[in-house]
Protein backbone atom coordinates (compact mmCIF):
# COMPACT_ATOMS: atom_id res chain seq x y z
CA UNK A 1 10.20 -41.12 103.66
CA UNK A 2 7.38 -43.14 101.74
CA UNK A 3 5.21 -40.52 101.83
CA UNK A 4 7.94 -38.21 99.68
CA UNK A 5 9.14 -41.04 97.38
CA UNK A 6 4.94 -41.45 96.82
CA UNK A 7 4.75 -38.06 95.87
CA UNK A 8 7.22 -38.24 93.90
CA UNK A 9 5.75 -41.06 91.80
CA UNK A 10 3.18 -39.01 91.37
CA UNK A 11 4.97 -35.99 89.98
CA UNK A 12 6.52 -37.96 87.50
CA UNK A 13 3.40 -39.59 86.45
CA UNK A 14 1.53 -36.18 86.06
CA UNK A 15 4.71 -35.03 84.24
CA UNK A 16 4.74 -37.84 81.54
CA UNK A 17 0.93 -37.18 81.30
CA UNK A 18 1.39 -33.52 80.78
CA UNK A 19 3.95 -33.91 78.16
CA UNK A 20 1.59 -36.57 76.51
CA UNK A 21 -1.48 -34.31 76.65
CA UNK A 22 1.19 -31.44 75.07
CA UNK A 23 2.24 -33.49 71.88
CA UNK A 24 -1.58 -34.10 71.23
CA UNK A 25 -2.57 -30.76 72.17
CA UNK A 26 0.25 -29.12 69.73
CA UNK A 27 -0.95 -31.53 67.24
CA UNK A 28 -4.72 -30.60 67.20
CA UNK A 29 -3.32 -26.85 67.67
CA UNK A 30 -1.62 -27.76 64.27
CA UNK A 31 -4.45 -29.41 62.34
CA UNK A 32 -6.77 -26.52 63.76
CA UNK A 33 -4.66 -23.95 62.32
CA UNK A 34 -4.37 -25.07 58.87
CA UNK A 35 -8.15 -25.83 59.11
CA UNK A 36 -8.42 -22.50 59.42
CA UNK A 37 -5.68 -21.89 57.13
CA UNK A 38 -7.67 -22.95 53.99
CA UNK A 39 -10.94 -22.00 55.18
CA UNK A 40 -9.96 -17.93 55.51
CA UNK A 41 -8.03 -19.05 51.53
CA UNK A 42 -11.44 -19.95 50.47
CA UNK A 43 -13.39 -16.96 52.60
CA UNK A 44 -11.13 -14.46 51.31
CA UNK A 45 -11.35 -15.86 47.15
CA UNK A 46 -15.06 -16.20 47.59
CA UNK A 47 -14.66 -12.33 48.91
CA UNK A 48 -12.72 -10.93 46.45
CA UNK A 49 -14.96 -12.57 43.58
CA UNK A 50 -17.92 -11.13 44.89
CA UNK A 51 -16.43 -8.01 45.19
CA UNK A 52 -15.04 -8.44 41.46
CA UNK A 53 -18.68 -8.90 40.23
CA UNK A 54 -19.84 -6.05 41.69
CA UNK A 55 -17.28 -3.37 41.18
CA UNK A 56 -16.47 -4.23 37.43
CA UNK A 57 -19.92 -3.28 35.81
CA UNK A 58 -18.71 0.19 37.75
CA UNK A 59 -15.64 0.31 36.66
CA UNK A 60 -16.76 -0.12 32.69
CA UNK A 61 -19.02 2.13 33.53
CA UNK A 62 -16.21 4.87 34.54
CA UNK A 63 -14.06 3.62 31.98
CA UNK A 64 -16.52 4.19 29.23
CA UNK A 65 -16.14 7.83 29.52
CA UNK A 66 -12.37 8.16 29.62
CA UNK A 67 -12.47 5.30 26.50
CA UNK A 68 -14.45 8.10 24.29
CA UNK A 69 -12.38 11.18 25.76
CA UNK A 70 -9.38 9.11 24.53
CA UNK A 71 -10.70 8.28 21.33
CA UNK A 72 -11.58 11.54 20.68
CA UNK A 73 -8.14 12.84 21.00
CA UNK A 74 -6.97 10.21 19.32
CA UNK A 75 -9.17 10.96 16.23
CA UNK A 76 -8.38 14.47 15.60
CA UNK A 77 -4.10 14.08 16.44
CA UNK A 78 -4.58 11.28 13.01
CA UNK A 79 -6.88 13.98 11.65
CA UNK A 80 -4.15 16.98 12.55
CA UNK A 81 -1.30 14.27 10.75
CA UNK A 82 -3.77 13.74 7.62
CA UNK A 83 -4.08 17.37 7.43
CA UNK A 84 -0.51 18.03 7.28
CA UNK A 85 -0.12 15.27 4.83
CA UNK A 86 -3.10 16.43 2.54
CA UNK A 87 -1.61 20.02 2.66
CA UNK A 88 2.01 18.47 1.65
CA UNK A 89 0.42 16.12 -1.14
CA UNK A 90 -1.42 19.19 -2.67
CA UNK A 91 1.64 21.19 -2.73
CA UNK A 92 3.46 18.53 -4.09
CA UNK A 93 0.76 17.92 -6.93
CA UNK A 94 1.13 21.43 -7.73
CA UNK A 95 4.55 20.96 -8.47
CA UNK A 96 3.89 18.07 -10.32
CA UNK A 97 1.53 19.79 -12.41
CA UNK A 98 3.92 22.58 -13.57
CA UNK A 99 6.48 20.05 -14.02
CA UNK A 100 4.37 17.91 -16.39
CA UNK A 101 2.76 20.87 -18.23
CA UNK A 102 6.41 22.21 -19.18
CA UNK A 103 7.85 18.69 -19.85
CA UNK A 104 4.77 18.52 -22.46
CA UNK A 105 5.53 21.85 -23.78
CA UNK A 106 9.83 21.48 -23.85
CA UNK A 107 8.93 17.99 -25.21
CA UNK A 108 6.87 18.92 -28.75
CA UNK A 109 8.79 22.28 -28.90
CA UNK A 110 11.92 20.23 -29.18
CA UNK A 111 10.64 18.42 -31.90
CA UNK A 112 9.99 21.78 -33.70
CA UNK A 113 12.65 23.72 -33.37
CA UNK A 114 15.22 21.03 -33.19
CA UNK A 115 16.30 21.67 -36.79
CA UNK A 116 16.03 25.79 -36.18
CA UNK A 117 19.38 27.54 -35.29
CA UNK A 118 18.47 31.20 -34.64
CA UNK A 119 15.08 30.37 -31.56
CA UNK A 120 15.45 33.24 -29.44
CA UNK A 121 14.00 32.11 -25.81
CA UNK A 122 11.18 33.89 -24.49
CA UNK A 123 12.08 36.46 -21.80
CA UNK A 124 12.25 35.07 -17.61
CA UNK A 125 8.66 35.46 -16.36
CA UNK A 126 7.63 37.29 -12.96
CA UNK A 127 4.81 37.03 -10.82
CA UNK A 128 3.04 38.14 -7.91
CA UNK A 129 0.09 35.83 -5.90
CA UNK A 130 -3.50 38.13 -5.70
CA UNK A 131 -6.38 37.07 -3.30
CA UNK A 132 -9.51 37.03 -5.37
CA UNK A 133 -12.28 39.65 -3.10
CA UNK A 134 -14.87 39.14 -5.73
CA UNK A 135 -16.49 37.75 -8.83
CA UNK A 136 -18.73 39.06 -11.18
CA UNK A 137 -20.58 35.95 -13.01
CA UNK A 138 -23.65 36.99 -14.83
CA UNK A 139 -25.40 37.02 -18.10
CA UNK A 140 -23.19 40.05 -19.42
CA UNK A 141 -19.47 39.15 -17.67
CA UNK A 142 -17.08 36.54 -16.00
CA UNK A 143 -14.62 38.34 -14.31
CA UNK A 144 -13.07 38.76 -10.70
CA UNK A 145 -12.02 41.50 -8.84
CA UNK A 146 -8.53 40.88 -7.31
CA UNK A 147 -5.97 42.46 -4.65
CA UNK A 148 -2.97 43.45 -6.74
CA UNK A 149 -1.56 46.25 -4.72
CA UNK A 150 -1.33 48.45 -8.46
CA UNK A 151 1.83 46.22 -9.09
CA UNK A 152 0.46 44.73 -12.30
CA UNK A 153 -0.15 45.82 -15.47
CA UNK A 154 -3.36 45.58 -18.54
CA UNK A 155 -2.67 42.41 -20.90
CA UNK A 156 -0.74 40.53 -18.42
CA UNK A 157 -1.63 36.87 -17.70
CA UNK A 158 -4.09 35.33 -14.50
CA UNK A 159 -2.76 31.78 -13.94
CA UNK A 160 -3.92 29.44 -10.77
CA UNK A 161 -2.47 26.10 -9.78
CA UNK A 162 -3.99 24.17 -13.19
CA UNK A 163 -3.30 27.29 -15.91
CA UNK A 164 -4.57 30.30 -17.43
CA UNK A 165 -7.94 31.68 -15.75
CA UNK A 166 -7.46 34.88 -18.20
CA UNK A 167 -5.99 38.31 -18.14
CA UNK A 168 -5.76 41.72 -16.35
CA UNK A 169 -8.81 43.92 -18.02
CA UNK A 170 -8.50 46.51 -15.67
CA UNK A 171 -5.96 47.88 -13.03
CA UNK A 172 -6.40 50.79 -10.11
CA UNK A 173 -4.34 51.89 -7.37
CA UNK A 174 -4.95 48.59 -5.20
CA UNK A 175 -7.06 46.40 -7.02
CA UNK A 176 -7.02 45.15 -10.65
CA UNK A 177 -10.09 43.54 -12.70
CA UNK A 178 -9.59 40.20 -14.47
CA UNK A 179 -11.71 39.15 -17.60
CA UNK A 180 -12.10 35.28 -17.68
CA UNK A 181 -11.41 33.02 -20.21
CA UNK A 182 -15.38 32.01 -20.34
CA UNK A 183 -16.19 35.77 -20.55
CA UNK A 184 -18.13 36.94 -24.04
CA UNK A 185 -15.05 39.73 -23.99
CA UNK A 186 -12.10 37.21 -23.95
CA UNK A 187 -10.33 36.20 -26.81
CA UNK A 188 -7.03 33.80 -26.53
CA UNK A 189 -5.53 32.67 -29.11
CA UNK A 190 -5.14 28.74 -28.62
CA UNK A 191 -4.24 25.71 -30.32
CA UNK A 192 -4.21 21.79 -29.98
CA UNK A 193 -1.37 20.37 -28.25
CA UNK A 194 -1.19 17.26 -29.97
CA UNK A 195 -1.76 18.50 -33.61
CA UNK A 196 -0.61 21.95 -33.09
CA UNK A 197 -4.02 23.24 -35.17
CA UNK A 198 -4.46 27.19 -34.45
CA UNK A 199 -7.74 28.41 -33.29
CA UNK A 200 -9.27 31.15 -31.04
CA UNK A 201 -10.66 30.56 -27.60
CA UNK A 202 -13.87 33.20 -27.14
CA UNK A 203 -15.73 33.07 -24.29
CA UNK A 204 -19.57 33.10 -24.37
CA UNK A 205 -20.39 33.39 -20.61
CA UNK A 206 -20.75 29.65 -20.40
CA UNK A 207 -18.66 27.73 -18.13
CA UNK A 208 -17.29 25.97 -21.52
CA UNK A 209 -15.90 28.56 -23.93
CA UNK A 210 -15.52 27.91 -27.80
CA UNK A 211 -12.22 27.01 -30.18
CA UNK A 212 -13.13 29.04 -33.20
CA UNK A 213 -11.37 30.07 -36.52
CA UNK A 214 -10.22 26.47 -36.78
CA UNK A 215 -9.53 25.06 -40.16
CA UNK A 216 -12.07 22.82 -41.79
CA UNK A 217 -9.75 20.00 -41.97
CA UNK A 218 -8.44 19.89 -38.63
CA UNK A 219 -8.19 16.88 -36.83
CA UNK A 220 -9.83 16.91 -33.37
CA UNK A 221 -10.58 14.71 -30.78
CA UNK A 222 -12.52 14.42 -27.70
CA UNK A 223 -9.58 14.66 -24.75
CA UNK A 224 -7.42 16.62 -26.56
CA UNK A 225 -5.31 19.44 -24.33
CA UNK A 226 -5.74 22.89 -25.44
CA UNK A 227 -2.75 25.36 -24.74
CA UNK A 228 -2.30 28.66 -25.85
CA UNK A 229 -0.31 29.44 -29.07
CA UNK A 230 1.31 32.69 -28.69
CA UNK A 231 0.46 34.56 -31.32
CA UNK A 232 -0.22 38.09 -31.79
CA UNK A 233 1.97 38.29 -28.17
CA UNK A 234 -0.53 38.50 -26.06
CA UNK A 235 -0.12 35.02 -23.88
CA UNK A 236 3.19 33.43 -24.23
CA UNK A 237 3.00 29.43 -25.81
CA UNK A 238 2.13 26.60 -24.22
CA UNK A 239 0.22 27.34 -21.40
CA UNK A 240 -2.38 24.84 -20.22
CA UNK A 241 -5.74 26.06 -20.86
CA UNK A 242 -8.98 23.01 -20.74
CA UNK A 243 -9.64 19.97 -22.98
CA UNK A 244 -12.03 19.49 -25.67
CA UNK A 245 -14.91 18.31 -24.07
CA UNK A 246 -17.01 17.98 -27.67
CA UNK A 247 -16.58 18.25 -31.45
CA UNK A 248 -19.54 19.17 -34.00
CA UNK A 249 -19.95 21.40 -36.60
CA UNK A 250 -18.86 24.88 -35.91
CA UNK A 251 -19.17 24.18 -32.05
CA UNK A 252 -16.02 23.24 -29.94
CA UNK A 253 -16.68 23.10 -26.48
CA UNK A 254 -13.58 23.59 -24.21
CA UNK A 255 -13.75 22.60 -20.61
CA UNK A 256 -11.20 24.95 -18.36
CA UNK A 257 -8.49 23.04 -16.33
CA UNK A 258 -9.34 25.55 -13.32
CA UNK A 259 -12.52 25.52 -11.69
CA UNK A 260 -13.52 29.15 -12.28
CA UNK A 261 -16.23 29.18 -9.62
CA UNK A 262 -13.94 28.32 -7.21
CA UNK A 263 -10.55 30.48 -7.17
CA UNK A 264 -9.62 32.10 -3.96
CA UNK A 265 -5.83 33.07 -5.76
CA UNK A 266 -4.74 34.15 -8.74
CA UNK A 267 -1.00 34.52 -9.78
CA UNK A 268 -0.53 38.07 -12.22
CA UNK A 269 2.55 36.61 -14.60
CA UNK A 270 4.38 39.28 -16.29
CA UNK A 271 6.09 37.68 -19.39
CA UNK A 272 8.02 40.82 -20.39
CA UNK A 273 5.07 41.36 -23.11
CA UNK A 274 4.20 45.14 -21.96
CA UNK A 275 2.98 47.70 -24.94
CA UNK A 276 1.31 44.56 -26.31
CA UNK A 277 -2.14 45.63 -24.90
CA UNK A 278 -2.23 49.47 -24.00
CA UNK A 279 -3.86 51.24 -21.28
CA UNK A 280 -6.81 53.24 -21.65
CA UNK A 281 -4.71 56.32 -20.51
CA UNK A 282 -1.74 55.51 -23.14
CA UNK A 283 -4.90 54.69 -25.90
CA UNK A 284 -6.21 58.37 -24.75
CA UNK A 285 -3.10 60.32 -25.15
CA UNK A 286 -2.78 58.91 -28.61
């Protein structure tokens, strides 16, 4: 009976000694864990910054090639947009430009023929657009060589985007010859906008024709627009031809408002003005 009432003391005392070693043993357990806790934290930061260094040089590296494919694309979609835009601005300043030549003209032919009662208008104009397949710019001519397909006529007028370039010389079955304004063979008859003085336009095969046949007293100035007059019927009035460029004695340069070097089309206006100039063939049968 001792013995078991002994060994029972002793099972208790090995219990509370076992749950004693358990709280302390769950405790260190505890502290252990969050030892380890924030020592993987700073094993795994100190990891993934070493691993940063490294792999972003490479990645800048990769980068820099899909940076400059992007860019590139990037560039020419603005430069396709400023395209479009250029193209719609130039038409636009075409429109412009006819607009503000015929408000010039209507605006000083109003002032002389306000007082007239009988002005009979001049008669609707048609046209046709001709792609220019070569030039002829020497010592002896200025002319071009235009596709018309034969639906023009001799005499009538070569405008571009800026005014008159000159007139049909020639025309065949496809193609039609045009004499320039600078060519020694082309005569216009002009005048000054602003002072409404008469003159001829002759070309010399310069790329600034004269204004001759101008009065003595005439009143010119550097700047001044030069449009045609429309006598004799050959080119209808005001059309924009160049500026005068410089004034001396019995030499008035005119500079053209069209590049002449440069034209790639012409427009063939018919201003209901046929007979004016005959055809060789019509000239022949006389």
């Amino acid at each position: 009976m001792k013995r078991r009432r002994s060994l029972f003391i002793h099972l208790s005392y090995i219990r509370i000694l076992a749950k004693k070693f358990a709280i302390v043993l769950l405790f260190i357990s505890a502290f252990v864990l969050m030892l380890l806790n924030k020592t993987e934290t700073l094993i795994v930061e100190k990891t993934s910054s070493v691993a940063t260094d490294m792999v972003s040089p490479l990645v800048d590296v990769l980068v820099v090639p899909a940076r400059a494919v992007a860019g590139v694309y990037d560039y020419f979609r603005e430069l396709k947009e400023v395209y479009k835009d250029n193209q719609a601005l130039r038409e636009e300043n075409k429109k412009l430009l006819d607009l503000y030549d015929k408000t010039r003209v209507l605006e000083i032919e109003n002032k002389l023929l306000s007082n007239l009662l009988n002005y009979v208008a001049p008669p609707e104009a048609k046209y046709i657009t001709a792609r220019v397949i070569a030039e002829e710019g020497d010592a002896f001519s200025h002319s071009l060589i235009a596709y018309t397909g034969g639906n023009v006529k001799k005499g009538q007028v070569a405008l571009s985007e800026r005014g008159v370039i000159g007139r049909v010389d020639q025309v065949g079955q496809m193609y039609s010859k045009i004499i320039l304004i600078t060519d020694i063979n082309s005569k216009i008859p002009v005048m000054v906008e602003r002072t409404r003085v008469r003159g001829i336009l002759s070309g010399d095969n310069t790329p600034q024709p004269k204004m001759v046949f101008i009065p003595l007293d005439a009143e010119l100035n550097v700047g001044d627009r030069i449009v045609t007059s429309g006598v004799a019927g050959v080119f209808p009035s005001g059309l924009p031809v160049g500026k005068i460029v410089s004034v001396e004695k019995n030499n008035v340069k005119i500079k053209p408002f069209n590049n002449l070097d440069r034209l790639e089309y012409v427009r063939i206006v018919d201003y209901g003005l046929d007979g004016v100039i005959a055809d060789d063939d019509d000239k022949n049968g006389e």
